[in-house]
Protein backbone atom coordinates (compact mmCIF):
# COMPACT_ATOMS: atom_id res chain seq x y z
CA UNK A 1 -70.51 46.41 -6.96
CA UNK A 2 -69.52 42.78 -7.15
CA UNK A 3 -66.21 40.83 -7.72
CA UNK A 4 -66.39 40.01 -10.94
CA UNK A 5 -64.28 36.27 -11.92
CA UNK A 6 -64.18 35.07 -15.83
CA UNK A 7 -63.51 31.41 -16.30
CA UNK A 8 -61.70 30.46 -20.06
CA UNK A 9 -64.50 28.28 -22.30
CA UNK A 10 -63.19 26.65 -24.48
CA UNK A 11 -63.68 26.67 -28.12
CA UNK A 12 -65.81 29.97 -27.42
CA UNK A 13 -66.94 32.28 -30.26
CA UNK A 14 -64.72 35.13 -31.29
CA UNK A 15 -65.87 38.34 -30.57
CA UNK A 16 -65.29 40.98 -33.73
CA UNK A 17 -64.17 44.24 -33.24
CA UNK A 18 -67.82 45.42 -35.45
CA UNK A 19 -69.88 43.18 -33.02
CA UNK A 20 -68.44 45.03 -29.83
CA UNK A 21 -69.66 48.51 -31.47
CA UNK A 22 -72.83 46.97 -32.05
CA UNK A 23 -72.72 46.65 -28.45
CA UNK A 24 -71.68 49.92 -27.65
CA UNK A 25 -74.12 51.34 -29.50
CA UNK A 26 -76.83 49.83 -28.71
CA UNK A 27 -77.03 51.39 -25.26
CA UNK A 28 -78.14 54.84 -27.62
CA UNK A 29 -76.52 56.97 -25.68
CA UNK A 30 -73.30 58.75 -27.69
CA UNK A 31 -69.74 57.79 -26.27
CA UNK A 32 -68.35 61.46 -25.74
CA UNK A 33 -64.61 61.88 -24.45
CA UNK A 34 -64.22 62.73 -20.95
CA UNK A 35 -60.82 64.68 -22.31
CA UNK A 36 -61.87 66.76 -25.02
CA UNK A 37 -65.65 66.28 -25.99
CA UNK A 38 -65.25 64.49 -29.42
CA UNK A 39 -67.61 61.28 -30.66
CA UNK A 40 -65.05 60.36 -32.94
CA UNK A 41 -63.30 56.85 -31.90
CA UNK A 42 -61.32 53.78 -33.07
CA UNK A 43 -61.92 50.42 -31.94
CA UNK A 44 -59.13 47.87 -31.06
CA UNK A 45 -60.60 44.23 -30.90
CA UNK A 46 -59.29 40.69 -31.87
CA UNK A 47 -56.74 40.39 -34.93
CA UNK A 48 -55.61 37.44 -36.89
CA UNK A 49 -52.12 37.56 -37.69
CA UNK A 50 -49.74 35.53 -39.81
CA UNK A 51 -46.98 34.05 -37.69
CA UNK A 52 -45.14 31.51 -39.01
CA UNK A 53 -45.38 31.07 -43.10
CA UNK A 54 -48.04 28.44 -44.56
CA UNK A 55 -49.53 28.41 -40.67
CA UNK A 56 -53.09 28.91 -39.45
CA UNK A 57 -53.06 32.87 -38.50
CA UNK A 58 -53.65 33.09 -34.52
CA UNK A 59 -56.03 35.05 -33.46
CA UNK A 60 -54.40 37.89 -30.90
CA UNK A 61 -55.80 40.47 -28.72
CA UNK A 62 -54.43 43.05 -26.59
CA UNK A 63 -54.47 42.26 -22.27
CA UNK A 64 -53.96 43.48 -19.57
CA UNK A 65 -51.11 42.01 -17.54
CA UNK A 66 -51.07 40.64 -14.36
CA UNK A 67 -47.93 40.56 -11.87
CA UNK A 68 -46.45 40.25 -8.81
CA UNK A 69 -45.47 42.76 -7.35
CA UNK A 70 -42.25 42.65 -4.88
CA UNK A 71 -42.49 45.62 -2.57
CA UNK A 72 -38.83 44.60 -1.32
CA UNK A 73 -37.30 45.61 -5.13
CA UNK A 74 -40.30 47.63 -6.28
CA UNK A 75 -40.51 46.24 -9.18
CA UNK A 76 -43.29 43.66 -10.98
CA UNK A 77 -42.83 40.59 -12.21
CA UNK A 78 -45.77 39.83 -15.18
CA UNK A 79 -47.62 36.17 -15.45
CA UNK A 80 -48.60 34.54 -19.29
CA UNK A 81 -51.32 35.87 -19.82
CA UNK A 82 -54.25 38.81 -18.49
CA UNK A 83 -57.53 39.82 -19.07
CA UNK A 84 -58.16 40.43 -22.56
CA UNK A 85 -59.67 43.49 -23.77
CA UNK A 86 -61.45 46.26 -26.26
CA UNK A 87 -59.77 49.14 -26.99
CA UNK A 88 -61.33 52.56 -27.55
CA UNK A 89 -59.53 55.04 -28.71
CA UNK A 90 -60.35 58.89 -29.26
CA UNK A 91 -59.38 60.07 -32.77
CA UNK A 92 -58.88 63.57 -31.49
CA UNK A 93 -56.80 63.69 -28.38
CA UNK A 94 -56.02 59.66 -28.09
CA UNK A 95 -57.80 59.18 -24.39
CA UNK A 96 -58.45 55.36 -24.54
CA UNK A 97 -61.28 53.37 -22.75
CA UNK A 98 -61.37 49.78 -21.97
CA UNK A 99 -63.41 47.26 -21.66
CA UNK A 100 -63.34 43.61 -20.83
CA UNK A 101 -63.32 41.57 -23.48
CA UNK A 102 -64.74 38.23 -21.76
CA UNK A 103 -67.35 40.53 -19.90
CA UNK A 104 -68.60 41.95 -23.50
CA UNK A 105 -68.44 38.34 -24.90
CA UNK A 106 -71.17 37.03 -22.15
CA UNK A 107 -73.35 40.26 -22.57
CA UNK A 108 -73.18 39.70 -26.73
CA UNK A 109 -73.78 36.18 -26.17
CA UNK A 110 -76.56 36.53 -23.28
CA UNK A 111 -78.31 39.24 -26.30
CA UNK A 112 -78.06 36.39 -28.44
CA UNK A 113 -79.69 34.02 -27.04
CA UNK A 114 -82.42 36.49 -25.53
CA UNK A 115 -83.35 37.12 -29.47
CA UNK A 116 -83.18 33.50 -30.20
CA UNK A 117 -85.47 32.47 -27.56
CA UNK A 118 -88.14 35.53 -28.36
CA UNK A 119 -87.86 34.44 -31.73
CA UNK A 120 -88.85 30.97 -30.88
């Protein structure tokens, strides 16, 4: 086990919500809830929403926050921003799975290039 540190890139490609269950599947190996046993699932990825009228939509994904966390008042204070993330949710008793979203990106993208390069 390693730490594990994500910078931001810039202008980076956008990850779809189909792409990451390409990913997941390609490991062949069914996702089965821990819970209940069921394969069936929902996937929670990037969205583009319309914010503001006759705006660019902004592309939004769901984090996971980061704080501080006073033990004096026991309570947590959250910072912009987090580590964005997948969602997976079961359709049958809603247990929910996550997985880094910049992590996926670099596997995708590493895939990507592997084909490229064989293809070459």
């Amino acid at each position: 086990m390693k730490s594990e540190l994500f910078h931001s890139e810039a202008n980076s490609e956008i990850i779809t919500a189909d792409e990451f269950i390409d990913f997941i599947n390609s490991f062949k190996k069914p996702l089965i809830c821990q819970i209940c046993g069921n394969q069936s699932w929902s996937v929670v990825g990037t969205l583009e929403l319309e914010v503001e009228d006759n705006q660019p939509k902004h592309h939004v994904i769901e984090v996971l926050s980061y704080a501080q966390y006073k033990p004096e008042t026991d309570s947590a204070i959250n910072y912009p921003g987090g580590m964005p993330l997948f969602r997976i949710t079961c359709d049958h008793c809603a247990h929910v799975l996550l997985f880094s979203y910049k992590k996926a990106r670099s596997l995708i993208q590493k895939r990507k290039n592997e084909k490229e390069e064989d293809g070459k």
